[in-house]
N, C-alpha and C. Protein backbone atom coordinates (compact mmCIF):
# COMPACT_ATOMS: atom_id res chain seq x y z
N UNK A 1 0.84 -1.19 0.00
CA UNK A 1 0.00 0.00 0.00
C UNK A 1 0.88 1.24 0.00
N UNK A 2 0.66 1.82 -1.17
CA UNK A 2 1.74 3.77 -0.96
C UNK A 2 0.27 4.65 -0.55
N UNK A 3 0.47 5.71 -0.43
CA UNK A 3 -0.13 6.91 0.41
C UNK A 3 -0.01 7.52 -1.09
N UNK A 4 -1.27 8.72 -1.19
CA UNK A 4 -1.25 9.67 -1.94
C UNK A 4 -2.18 10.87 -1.02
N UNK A 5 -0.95 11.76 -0.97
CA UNK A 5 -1.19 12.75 -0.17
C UNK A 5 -1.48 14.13 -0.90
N UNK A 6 -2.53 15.25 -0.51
CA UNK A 6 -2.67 16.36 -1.28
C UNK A 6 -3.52 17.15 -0.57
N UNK A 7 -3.22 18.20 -0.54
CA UNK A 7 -3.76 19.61 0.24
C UNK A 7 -4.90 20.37 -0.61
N UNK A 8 -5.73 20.42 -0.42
CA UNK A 8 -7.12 21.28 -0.93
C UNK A 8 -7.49 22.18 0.15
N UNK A 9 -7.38 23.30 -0.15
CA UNK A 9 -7.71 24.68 0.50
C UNK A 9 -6.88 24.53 1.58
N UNK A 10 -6.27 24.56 2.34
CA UNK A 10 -5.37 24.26 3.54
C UNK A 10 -5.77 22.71 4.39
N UNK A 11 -6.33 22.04 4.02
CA UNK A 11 -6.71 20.74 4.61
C UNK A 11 -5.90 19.72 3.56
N UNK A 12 -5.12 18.79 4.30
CA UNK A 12 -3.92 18.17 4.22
C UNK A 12 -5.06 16.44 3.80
N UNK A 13 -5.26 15.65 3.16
CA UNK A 13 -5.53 14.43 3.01
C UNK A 13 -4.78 13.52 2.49
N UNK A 14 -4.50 12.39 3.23
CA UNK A 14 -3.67 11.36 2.63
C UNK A 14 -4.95 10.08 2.34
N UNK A 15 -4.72 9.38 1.72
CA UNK A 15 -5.22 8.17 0.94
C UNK A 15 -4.72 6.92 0.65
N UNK A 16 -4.82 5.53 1.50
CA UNK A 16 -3.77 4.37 0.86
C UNK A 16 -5.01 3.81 -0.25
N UNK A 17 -3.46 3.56 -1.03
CA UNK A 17 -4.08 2.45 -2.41
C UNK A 17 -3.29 1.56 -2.75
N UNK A 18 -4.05 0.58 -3.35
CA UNK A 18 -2.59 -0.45 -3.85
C UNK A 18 -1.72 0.05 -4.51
N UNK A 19 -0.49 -0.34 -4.82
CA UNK A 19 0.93 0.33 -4.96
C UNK A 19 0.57 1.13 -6.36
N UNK A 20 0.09 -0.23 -7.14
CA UNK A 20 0.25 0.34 -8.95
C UNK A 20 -0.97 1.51 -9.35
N UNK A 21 -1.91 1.49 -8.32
CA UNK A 21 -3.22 2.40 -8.44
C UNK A 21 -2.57 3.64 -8.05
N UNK A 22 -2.01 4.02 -6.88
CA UNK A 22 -1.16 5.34 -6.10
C UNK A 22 -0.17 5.54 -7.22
N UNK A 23 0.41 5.07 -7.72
CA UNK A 23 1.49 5.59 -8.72
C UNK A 23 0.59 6.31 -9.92
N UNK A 24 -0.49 5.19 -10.58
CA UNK A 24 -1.03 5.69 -11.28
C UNK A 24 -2.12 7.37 -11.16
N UNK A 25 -2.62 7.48 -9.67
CA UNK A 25 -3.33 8.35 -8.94
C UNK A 25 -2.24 9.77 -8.99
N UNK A 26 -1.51 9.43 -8.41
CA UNK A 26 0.05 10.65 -8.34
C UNK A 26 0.34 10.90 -9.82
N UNK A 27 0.83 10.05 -10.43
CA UNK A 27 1.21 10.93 -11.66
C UNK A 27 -0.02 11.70 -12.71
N UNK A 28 -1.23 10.93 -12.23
CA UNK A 28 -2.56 11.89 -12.97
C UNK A 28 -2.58 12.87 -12.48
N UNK A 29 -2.77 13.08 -11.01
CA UNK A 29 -2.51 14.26 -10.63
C UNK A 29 -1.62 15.70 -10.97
N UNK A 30 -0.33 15.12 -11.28
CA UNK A 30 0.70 15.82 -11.50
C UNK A 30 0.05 16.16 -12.95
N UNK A 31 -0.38 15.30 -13.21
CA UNK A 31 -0.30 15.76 -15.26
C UNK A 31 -1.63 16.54 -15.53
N UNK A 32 -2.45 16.90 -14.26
CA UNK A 32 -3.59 17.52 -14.40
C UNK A 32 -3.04 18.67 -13.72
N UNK A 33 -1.91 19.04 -13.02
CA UNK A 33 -1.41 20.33 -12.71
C UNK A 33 -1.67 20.61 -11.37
N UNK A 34 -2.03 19.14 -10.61
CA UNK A 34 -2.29 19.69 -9.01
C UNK A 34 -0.88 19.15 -8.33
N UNK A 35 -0.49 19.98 -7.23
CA UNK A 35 0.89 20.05 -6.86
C UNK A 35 0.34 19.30 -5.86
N UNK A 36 1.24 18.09 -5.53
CA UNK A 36 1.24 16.98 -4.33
C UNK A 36 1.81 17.51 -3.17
N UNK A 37 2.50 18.67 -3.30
CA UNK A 37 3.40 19.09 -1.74
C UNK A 37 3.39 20.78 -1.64
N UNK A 38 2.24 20.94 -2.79
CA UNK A 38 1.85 22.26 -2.10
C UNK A 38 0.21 22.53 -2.15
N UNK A 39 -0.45 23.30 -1.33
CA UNK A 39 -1.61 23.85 -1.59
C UNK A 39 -2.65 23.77 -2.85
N UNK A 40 -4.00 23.26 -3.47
CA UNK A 40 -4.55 23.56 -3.85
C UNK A 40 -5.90 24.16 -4.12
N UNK A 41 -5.93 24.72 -5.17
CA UNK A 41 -7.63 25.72 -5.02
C UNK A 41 -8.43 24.12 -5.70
N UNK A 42 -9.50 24.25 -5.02
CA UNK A 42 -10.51 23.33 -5.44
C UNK A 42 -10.88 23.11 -7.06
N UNK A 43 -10.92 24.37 -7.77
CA UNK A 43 -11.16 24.19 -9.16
C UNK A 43 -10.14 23.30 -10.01
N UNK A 44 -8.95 23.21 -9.70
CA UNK A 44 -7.92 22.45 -9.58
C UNK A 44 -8.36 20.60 -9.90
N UNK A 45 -8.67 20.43 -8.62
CA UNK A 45 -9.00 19.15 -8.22
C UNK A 45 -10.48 19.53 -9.36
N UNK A 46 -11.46 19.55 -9.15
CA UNK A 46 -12.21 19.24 -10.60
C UNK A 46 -11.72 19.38 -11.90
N UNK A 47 -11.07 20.56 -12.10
CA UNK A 47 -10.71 20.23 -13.62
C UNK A 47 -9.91 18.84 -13.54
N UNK A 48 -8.92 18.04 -12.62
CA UNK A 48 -8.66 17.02 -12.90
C UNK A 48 -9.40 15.45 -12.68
N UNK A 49 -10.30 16.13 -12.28
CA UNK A 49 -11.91 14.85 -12.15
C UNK A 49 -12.31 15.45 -13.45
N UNK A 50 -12.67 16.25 -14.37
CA UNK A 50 -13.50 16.15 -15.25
C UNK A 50 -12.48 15.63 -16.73
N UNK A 51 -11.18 15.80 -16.20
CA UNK A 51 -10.27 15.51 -17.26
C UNK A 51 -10.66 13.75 -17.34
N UNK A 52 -10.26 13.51 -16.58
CA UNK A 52 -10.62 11.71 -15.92
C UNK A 52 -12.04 11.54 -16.77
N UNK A 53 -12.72 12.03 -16.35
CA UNK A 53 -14.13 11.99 -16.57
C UNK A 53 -14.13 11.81 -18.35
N UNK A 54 -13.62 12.68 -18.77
CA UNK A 54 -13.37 13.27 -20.46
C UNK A 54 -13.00 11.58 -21.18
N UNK A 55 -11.99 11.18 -20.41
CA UNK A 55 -10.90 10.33 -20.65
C UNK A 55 -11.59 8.64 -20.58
N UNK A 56 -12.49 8.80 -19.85
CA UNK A 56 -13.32 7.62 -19.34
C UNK A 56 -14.72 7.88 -20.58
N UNK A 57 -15.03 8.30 -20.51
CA UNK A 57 -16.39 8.53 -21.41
C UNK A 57 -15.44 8.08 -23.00
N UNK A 58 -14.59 9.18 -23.64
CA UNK A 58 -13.65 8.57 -24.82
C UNK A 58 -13.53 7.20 -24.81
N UNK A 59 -12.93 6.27 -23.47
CA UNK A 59 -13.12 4.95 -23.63
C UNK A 59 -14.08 4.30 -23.87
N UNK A 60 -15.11 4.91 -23.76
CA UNK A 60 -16.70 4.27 -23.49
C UNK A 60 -16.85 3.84 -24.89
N UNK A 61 -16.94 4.92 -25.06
CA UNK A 61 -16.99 5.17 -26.83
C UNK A 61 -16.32 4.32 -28.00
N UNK A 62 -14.83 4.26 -27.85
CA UNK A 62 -13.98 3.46 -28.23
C UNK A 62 -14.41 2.03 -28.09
N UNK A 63 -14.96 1.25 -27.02
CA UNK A 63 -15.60 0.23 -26.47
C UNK A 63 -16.37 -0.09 -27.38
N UNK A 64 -17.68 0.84 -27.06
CA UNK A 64 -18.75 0.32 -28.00
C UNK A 64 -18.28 0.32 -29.44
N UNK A 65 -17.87 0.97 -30.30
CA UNK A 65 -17.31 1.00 -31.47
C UNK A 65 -16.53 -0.32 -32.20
N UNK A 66 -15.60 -0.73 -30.94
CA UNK A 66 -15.02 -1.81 -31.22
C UNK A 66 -16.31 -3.10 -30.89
N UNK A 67 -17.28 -3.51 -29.80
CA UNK A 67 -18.22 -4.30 -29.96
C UNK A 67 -18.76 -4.10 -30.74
N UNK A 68 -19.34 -3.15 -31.81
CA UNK A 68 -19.88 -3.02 -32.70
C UNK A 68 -19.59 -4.01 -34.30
N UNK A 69 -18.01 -3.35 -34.08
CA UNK A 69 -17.19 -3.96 -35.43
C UNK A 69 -17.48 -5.42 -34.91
N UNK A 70 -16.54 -5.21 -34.16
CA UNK A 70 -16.82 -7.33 -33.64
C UNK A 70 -18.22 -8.03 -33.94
N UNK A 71 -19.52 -7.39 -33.98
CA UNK A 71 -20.69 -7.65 -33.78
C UNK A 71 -20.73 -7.83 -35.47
N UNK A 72 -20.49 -7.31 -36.12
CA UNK A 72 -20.64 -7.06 -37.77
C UNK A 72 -19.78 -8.29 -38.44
N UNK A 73 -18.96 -8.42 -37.77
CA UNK A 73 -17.95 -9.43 -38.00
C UNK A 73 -18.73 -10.62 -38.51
């Protein structure tokens, strides 16, 4: 289990996850522009839930598309 730790508005939260999920959790973070060891504004943390969000729905999509072809097959 690693820790993923991050500050929203001055309130400090840590989080355990399995190892490969926390690595994966931390570096989304980072690549959505929220700083792990300093302070963030809340809009922050949503724009990187709706990025996720963006990113998950695209798969959705991709999914059905590919059952589709397969289905035609």
């Amino acid at each position: 289990m690693k820790s993923v730790r991050l500050t929203v508005s001055g309130n400090r939260y840590e989080i355990k996850l399995e190892d490969a999920f926390a690595d994966f959790v931390n570096r989304d973070l980072q690549e959505s522009g929220i700083e792990l060891e300093q302070d963030n504004q809340p809009d922050k943390l949503l724009k990187a839930y709706l990025r996720l969000a963006k990113q998950t729905t695209s798969y959705e999509d991709e999914i059905e598309l590919l059952i589709e072809t397969l289905d035609s097959l």
